[in-house]
C-alpha atoms as a PDB file:
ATOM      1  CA  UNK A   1      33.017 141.096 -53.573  1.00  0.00           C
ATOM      2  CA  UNK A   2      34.338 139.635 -56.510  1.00  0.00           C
ATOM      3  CA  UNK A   3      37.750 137.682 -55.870  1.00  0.00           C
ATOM      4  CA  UNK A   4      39.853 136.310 -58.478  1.00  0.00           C
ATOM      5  CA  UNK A   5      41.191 132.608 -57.714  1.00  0.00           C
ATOM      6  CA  UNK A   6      32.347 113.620 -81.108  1.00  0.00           C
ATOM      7  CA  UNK A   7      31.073 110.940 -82.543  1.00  0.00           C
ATOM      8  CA  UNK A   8      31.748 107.516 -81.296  1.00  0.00           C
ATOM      9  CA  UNK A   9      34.430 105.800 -82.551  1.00  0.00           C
ATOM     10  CA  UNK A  10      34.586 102.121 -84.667  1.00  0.00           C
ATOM     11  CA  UNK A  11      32.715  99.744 -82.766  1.00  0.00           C
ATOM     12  CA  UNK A  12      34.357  97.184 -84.608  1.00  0.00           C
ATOM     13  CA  UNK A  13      37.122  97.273 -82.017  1.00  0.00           C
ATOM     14  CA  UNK A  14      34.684  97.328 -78.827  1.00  0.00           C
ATOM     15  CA  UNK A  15      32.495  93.841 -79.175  1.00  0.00           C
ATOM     16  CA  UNK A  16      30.408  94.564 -76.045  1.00  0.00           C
ATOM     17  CA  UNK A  17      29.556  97.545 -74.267  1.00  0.00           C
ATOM     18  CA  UNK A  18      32.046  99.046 -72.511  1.00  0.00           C
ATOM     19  CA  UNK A  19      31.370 102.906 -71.799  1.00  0.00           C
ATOM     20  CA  UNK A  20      28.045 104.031 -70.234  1.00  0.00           C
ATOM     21  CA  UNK A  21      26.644 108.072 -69.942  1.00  0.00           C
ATOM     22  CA  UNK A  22      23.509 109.546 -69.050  1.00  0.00           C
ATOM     23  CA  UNK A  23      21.157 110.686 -72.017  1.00  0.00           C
ATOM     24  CA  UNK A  24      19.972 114.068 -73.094  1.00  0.00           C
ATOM     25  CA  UNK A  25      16.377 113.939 -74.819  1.00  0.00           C
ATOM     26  CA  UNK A  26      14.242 116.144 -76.709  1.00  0.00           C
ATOM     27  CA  UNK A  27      11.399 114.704 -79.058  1.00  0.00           C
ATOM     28  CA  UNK A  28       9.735 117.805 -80.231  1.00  0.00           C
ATOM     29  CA  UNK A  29       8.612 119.518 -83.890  1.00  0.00           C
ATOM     30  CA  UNK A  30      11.305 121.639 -85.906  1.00  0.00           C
ATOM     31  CA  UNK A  31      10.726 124.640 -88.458  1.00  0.00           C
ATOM     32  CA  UNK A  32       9.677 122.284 -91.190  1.00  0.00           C
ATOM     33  CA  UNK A  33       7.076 121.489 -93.099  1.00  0.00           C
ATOM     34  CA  UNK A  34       6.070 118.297 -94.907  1.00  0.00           C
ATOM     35  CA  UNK A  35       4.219 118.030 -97.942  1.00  0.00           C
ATOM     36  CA  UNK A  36       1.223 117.149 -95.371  1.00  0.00           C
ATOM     37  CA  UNK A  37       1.332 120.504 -94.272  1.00  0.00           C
ATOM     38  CA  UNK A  38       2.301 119.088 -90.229  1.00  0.00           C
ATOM     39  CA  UNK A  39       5.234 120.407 -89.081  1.00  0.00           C
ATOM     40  CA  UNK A  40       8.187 117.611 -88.675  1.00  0.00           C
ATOM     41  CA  UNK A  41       8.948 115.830 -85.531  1.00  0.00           C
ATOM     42  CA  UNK A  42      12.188 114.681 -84.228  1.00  0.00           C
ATOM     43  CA  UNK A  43      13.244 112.801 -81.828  1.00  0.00           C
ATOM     44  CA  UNK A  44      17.555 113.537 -81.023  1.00  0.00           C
ATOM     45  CA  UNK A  45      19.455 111.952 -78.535  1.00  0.00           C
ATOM     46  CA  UNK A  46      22.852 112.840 -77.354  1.00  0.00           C
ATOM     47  CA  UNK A  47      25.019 111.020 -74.723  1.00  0.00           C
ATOM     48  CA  UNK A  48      26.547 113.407 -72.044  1.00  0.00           C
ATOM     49  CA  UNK A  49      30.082 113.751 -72.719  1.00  0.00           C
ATOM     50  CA  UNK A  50      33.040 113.456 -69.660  1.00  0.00           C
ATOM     51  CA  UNK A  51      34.909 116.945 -69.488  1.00  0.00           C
ATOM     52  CA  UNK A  52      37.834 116.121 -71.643  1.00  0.00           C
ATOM     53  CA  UNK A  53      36.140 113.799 -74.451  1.00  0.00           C
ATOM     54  CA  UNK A  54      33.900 114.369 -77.457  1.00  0.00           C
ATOM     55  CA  UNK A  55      33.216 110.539 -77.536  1.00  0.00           C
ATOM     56  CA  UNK A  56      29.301 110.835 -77.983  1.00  0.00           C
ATOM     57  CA  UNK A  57      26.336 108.620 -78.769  1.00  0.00           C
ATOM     58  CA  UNK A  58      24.269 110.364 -80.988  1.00  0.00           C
ATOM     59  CA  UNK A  59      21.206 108.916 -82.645  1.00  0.00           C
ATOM     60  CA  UNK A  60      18.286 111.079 -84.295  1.00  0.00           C
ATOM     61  CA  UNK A  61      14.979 110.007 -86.218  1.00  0.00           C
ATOM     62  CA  UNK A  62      11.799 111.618 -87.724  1.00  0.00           C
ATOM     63  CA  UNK A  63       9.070 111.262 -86.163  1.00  0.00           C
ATOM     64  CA  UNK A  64       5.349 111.135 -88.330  1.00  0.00           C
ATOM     65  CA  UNK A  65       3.272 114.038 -86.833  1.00  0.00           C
ATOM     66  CA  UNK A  66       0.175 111.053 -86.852  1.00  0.00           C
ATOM     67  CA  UNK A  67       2.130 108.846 -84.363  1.00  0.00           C
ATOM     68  CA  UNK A  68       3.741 111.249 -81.800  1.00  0.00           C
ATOM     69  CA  UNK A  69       3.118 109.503 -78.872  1.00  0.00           C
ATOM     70  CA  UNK A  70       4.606 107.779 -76.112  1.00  0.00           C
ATOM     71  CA  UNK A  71       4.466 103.949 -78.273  1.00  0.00           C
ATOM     72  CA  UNK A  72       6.346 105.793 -81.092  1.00  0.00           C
ATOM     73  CA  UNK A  73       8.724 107.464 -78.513  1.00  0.00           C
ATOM     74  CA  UNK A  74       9.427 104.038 -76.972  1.00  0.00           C
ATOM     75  CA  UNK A  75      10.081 102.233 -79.718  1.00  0.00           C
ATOM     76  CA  UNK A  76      12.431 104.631 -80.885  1.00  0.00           C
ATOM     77  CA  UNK A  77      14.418 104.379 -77.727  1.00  0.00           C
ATOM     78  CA  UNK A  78      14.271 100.495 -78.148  1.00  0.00           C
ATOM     79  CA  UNK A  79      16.491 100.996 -81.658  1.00  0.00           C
ATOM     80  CA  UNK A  80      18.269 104.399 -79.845  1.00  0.00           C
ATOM     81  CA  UNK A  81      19.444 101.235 -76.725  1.00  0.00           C
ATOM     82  CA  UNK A  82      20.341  98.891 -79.496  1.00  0.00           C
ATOM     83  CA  UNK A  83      22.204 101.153 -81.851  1.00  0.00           C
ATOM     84  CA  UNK A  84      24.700 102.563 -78.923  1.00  0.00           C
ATOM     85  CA  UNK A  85      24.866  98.644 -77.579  1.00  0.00           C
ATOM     86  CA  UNK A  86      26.599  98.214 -81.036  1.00  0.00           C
ATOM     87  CA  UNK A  87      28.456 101.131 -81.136  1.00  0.00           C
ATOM     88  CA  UNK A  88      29.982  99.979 -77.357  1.00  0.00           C
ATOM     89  CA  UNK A  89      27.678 101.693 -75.071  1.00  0.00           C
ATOM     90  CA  UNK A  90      25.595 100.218 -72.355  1.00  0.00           C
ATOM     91  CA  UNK A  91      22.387 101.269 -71.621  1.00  0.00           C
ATOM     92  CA  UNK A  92      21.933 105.212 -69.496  1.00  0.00           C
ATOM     93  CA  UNK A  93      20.781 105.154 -66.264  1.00  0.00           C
ATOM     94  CA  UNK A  94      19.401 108.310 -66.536  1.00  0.00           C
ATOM     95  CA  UNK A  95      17.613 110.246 -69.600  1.00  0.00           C
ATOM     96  CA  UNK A  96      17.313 114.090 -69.070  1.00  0.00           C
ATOM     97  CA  UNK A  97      14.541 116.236 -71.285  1.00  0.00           C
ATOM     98  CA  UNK A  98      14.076 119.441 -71.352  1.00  0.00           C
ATOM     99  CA  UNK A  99      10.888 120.508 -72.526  1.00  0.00           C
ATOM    100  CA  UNK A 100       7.661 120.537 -70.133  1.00  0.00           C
ATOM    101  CA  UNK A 101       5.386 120.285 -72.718  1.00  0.00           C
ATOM    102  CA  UNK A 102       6.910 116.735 -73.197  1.00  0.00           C
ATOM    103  CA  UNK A 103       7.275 115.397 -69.957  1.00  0.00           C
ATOM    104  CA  UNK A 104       4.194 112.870 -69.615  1.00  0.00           C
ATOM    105  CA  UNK A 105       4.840 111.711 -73.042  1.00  0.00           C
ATOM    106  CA  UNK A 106       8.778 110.912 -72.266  1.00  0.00           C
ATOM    107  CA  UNK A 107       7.896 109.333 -68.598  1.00  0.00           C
ATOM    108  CA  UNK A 108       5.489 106.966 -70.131  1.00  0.00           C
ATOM    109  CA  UNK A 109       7.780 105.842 -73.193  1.00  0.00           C
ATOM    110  CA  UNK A 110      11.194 105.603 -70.669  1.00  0.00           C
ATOM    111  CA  UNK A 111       8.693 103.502 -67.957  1.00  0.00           C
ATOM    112  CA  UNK A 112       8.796 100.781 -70.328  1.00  0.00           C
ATOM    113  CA  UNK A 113      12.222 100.636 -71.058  1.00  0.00           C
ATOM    114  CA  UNK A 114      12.958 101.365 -67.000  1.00  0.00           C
ATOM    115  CA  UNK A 115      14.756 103.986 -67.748  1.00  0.00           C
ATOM    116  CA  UNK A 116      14.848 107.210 -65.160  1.00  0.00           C
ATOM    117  CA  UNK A 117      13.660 110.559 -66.684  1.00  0.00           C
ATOM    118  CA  UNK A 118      15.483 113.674 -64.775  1.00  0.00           C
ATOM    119  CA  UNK A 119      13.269 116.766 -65.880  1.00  0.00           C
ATOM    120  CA  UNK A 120      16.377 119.039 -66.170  1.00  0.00           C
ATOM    121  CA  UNK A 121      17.730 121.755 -68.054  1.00  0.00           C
ATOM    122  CA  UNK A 122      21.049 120.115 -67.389  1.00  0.00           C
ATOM    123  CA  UNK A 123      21.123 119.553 -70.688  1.00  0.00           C
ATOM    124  CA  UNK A 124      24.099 121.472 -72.328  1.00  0.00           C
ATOM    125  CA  UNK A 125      25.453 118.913 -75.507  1.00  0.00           C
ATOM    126  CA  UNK A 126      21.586 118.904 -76.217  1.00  0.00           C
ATOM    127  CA  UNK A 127      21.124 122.394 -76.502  1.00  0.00           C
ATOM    128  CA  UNK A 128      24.467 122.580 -78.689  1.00  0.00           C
ATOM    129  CA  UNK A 129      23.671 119.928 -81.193  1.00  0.00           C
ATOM    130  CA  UNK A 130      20.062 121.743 -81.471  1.00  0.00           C
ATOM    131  CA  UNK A 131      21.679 124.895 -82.093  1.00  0.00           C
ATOM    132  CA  UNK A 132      24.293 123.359 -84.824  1.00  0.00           C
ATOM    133  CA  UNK A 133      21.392 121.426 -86.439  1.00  0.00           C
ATOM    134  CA  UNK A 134      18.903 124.877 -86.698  1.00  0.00           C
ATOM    135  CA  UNK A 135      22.245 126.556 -88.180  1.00  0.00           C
ATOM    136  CA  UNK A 136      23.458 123.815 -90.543  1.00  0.00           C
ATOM    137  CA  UNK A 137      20.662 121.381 -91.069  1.00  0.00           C
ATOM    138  CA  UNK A 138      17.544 122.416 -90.974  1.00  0.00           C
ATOM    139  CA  UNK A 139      17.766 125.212 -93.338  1.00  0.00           C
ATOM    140  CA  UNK A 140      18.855 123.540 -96.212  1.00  0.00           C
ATOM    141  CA  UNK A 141      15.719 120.892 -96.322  1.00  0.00           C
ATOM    142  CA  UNK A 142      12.663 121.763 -98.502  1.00  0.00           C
ATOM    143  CA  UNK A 143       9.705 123.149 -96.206  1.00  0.00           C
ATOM    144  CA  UNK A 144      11.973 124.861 -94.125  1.00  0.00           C
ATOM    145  CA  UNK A 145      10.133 127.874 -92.449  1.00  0.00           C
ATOM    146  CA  UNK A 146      12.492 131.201 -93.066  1.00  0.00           C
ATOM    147  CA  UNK A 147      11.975 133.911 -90.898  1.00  0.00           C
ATOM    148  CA  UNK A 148      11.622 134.430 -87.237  1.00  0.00           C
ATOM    149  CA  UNK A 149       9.270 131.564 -85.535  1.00  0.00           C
ATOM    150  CA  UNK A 150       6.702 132.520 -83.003  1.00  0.00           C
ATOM    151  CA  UNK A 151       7.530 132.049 -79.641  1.00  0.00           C
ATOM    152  CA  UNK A 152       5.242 129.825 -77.508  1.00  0.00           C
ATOM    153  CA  UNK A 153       3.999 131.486 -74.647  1.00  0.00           C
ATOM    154  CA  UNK A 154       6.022 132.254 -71.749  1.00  0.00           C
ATOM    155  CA  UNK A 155       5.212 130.565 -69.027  1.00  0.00           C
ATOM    156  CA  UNK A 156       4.066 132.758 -66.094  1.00  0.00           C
ATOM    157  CA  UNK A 157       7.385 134.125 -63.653  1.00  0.00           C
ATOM    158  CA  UNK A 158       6.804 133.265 -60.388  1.00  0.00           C
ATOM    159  CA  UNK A 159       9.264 134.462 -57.184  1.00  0.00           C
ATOM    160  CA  UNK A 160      12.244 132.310 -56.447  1.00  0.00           C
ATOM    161  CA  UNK A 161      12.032 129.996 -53.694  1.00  0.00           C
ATOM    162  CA  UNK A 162      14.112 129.709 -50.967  1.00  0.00           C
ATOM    163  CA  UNK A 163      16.467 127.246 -50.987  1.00  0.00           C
ATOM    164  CA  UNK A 164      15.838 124.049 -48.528  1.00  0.00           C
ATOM    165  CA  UNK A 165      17.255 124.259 -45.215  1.00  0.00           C
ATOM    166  CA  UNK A 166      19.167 121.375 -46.427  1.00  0.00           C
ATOM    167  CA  UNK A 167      21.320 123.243 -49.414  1.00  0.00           C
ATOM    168  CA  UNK A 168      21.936 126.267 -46.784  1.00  0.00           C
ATOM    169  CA  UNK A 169      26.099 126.813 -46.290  1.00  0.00           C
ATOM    170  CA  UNK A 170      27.057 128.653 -43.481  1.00  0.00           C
ATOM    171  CA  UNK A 171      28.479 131.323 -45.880  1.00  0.00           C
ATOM    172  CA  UNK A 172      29.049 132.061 -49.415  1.00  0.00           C
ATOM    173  CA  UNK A 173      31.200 133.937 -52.272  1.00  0.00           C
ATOM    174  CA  UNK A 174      31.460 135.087 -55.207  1.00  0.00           C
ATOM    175  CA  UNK A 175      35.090 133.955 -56.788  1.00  0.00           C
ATOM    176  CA  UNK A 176      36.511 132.929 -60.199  1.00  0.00           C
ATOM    177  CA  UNK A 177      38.305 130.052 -61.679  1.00  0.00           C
ATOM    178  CA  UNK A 178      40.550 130.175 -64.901  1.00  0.00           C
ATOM    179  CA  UNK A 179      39.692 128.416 -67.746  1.00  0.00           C
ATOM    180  CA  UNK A 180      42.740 126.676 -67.731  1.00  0.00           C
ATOM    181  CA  UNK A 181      42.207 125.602 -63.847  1.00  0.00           C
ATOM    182  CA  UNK A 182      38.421 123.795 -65.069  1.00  0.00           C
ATOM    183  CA  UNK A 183      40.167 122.251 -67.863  1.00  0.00           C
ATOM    184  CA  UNK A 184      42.283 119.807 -65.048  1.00  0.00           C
ATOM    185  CA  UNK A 185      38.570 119.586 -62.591  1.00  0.00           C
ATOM    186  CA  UNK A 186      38.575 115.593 -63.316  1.00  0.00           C
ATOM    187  CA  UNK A 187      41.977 115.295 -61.546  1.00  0.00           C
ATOM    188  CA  UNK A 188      40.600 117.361 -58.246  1.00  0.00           C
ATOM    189  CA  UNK A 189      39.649 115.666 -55.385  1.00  0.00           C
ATOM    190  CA  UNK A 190      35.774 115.290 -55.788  1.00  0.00           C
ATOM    191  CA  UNK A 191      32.392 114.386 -54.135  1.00  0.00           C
ATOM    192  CA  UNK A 192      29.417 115.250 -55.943  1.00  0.00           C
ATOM    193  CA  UNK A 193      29.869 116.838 -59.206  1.00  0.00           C
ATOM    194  CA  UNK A 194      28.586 117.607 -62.933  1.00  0.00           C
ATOM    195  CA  UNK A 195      31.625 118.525 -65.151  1.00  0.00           C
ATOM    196  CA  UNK A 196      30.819 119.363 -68.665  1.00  0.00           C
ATOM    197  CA  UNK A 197      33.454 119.910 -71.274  1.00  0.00           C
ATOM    198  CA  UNK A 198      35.691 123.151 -71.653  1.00  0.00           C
ATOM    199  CA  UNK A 199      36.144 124.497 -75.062  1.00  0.00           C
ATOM    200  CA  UNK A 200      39.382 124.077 -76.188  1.00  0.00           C
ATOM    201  CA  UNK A 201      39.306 127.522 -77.723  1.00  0.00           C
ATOM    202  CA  UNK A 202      39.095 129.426 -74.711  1.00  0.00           C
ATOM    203  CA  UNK A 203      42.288 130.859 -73.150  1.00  0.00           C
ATOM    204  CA  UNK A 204      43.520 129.285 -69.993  1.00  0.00           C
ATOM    205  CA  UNK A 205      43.928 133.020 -68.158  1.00  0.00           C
ATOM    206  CA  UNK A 206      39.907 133.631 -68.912  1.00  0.00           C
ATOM    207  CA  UNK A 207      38.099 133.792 -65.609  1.00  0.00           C
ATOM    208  CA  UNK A 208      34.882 131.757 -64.838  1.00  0.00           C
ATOM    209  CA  UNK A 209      33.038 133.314 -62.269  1.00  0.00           C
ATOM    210  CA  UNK A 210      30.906 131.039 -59.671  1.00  0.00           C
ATOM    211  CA  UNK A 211      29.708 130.782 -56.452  1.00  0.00           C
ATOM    212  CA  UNK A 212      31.165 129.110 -53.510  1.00  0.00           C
ATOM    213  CA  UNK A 213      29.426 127.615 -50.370  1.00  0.00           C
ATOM    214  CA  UNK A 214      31.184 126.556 -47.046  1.00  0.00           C
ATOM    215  CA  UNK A 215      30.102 124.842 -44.404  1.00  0.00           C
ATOM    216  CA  UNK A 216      32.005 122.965 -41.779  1.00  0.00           C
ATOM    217  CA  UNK A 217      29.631 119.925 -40.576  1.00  0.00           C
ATOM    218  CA  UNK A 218      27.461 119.447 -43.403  1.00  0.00           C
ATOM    219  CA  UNK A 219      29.169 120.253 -46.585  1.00  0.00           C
ATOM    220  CA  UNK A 220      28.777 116.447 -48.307  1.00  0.00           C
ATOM    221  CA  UNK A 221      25.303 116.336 -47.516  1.00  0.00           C
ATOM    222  CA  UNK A 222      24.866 119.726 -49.157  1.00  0.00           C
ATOM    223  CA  UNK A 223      26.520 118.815 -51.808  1.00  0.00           C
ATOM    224  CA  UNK A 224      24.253 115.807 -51.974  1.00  0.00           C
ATOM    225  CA  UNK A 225      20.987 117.741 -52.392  1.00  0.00           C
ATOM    226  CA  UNK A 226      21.938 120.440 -54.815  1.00  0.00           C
ATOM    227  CA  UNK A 227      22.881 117.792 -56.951  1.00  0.00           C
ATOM    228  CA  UNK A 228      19.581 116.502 -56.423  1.00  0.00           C
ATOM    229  CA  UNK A 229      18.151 119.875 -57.482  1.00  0.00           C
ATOM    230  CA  UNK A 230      20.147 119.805 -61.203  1.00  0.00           C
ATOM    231  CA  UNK A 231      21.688 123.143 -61.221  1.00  0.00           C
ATOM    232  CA  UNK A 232      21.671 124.672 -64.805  1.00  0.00           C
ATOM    233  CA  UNK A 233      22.783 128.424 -64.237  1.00  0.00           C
ATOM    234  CA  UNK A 234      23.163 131.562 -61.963  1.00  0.00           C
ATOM    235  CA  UNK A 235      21.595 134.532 -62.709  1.00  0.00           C
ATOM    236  CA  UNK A 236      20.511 137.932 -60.891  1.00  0.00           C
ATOM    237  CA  UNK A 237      17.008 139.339 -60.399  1.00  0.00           C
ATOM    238  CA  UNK A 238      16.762 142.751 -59.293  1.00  0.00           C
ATOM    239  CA  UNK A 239      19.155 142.498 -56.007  1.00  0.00           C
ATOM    240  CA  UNK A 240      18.698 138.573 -55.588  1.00  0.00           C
ATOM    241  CA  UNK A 241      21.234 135.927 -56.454  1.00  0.00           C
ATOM    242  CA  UNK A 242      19.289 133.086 -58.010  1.00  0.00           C
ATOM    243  CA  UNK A 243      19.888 129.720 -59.168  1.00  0.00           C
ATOM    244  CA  UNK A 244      17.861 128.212 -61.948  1.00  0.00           C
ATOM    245  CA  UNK A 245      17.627 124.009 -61.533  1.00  0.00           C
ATOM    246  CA  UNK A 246      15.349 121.195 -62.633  1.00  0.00           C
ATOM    247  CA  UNK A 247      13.343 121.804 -65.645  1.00  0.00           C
ATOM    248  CA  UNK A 248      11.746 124.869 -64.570  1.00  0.00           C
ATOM    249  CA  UNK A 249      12.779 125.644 -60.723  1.00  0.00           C
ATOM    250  CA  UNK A 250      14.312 128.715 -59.336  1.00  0.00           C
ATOM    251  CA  UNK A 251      16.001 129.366 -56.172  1.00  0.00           C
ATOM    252  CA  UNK A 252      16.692 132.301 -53.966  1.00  0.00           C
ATOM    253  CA  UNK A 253      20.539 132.010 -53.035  1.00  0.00           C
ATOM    254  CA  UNK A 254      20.917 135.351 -51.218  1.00  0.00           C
ATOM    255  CA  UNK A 255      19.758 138.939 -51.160  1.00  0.00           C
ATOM    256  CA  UNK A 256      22.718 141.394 -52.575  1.00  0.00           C
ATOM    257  CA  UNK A 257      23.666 144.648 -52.235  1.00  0.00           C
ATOM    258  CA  UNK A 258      23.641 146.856 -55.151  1.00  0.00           C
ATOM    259  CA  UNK A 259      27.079 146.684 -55.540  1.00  0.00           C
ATOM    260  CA  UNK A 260      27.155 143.044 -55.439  1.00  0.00           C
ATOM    261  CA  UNK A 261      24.456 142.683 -57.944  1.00  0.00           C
ATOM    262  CA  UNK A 262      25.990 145.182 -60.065  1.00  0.00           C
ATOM    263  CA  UNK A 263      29.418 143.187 -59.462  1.00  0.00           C
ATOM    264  CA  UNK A 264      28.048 139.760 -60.091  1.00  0.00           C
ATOM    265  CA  UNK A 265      26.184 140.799 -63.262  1.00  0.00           C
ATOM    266  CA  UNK A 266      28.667 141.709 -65.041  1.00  0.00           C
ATOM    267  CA  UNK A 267      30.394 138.995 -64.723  1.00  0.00           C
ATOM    268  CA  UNK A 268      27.797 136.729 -65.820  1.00  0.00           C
ATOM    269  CA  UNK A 269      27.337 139.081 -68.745  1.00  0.00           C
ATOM    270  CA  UNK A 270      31.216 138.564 -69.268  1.00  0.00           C
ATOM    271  CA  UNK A 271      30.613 134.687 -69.235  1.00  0.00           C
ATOM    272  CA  UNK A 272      27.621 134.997 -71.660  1.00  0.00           C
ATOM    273  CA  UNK A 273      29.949 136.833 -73.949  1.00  0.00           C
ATOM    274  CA  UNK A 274      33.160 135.508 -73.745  1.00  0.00           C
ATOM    275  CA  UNK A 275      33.141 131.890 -72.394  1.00  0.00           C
ATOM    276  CA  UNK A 276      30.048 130.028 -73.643  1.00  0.00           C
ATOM    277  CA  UNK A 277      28.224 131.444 -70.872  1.00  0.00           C
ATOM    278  CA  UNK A 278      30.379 128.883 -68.442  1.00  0.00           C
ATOM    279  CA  UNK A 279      29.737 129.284 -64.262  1.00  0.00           C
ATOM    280  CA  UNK A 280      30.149 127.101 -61.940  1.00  0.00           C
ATOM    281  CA  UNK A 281      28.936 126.129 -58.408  1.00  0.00           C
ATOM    282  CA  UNK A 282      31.416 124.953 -55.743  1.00  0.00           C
ATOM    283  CA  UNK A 283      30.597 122.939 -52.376  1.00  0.00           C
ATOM    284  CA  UNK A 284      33.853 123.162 -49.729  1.00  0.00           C
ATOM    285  CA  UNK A 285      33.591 122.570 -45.996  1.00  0.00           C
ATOM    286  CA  UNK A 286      35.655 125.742 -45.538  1.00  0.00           C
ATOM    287  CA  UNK A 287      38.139 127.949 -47.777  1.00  0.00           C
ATOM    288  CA  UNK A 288      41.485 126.251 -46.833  1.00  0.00           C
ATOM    289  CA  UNK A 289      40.176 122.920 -47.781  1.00  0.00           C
ATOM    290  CA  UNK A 290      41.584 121.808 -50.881  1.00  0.00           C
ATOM    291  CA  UNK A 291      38.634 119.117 -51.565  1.00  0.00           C
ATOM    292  CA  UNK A 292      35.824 119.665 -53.201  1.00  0.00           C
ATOM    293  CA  UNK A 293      32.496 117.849 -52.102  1.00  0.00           C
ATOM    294  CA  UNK A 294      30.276 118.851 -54.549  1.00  0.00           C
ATOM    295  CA  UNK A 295      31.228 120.661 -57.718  1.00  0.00           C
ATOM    296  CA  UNK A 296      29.156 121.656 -60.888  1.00  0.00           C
ATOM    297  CA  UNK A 297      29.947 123.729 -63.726  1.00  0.00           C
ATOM    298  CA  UNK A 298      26.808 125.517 -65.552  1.00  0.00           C
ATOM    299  CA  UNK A 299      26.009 127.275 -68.666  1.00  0.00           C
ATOM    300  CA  UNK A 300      23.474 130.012 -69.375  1.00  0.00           C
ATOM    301  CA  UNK A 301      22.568 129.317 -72.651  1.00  0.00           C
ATOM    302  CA  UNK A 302      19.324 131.023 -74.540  1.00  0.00           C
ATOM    303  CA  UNK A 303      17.145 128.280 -74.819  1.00  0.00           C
ATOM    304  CA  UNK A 304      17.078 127.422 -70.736  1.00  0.00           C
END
């Protein structure tokens, strides 16, 4: 049942780094070609912003189609470290990438800068800088590529898996947040959690809809491992509630009823439509309790 509940400023005033964010990564070829006839590469990197903030590192560079590879890749990152150091940013702890068919290429460049790869989907201010950039950008140099692109393949659908024993509540619903509820989530009382930012154009009455899991003894350590897993949506398939993580996992929540999945589909349909596709995942150790210990909010966005 369905129940209703920017760019980085002058560094000239920051000397030394002083604000620190994971990374989101994709080094890949755009709809462009070069005189050469190769397509363009591109390496982009985008800072993950806190829910209320458009402070952002951004830093993007072409990439020859001769040297894509991992010693190009991390060199770039060597000048991508420097450049936020002197715009006031300290190194990420974590870089997250997208793309599978770049994953051994991005381990082995971040491996010499020690820097952590996350193979997630997590990746929303990627994806929306991407999508600004293939709208705004691209187009408008010469050897742009009109027309619809093919696809690559799809990569083969296999079942959802069950989720671990150790992400397992003791029960679950289906609820909804409003907008203007999310827009306050850094003030609640939080364990784990992955807040993104809110658009400020959505009305504050607009209802989110996500899922909510309870249990009594072991709701931190739940919360601990679906963080672990990167949640990046919800979705339904056929009469399953499923949860699409990592950079190309999916999980079996629960079995539904017809009118559940008929219920919960719409609303995600709603979202898609209406809110910029926003969900969100919430980890209590029972209803009453007014703390959260884990707490994400997702996006289904085209590209994931």
């Amino acid at each position: 049942m369905i129940t209703a509940s920017t760019t980085a400023g002058d560094a000239g005033s920051q000397p030394r780094s002083t604000r620190q964010a994971d990374w989101e990564l994709d080094f890949y070829s755009r709809p462009i070609l070069e005189k050469d006839g190769k397509k363009r590469w591109e390496l982009l990197i985008i800072s993950t912003p806190e829910i209320n903030s458009s402070d952002c590192f951004r830093f993007a560079k072409l990439c020859p189609a001769s040297e894509v590879n991992s010693t190009w890749l991390a060199a770039a990152l060597r000048e991508a470290v420097a450049e936020a150091e002197d715009q006031g940013w300290k190194p990420p702890q974590r870089l997250r990438a997208w793309r599978t068919a770049m994953r051994t290429m991005v381990q082995r460049a971040a491996a010499e800068l020690l820097l952590e790869v996350v193979p997630s989907r997590r990746t929303y201010a990627l994806l929306d800088w991407l999508d600004e950039r293939e709208r705004t950008v691209y187009p408008k140099e010469e050897g742009f590529m009109a027309g619809p692109l093919a696809l690559p393949p799809s990569p083969v659908e296999t079942p959802p898996l069950p989720l671990p024993e150790a992400v397992r509540g003791d029960a679950w619903t289906w609820a909804g947040l409003p907008v203007g509820s999310l827009k306050e989530a850094g003030e609640w009382p939080l364990g784990f959690n992955g807040l993104v930012p809110v658009p400020p154009s959505l009305e504050a009455d607009l209802q989110v809809p996500g899922l909510r899991l309870f249990s009594r003894t072991r709701a931190l350590a739940l919360a601990g491992w679906l963080g672990g897993l990167e949640p990046v949506r919800l979705r339904v398939s056929a009469l399953q509630l499923v949860l699409d993580a990592g950079q190309d996992d999916s999980w079996l929540v629960s079995d539904l009823s017809e009118q559940e999945a008929e219920q919960i589909s719409a609303a995600l349909d709603a979202s898609c439509l209406n809110l910029h596709g926003l969900q969100f995942i919430a980890v209590q150790s029972s209803p009453e309790s007014e703390r959260f210990e884990g707490f994400w909010m997702l996006r289904d966005q085209p590209q994931q």
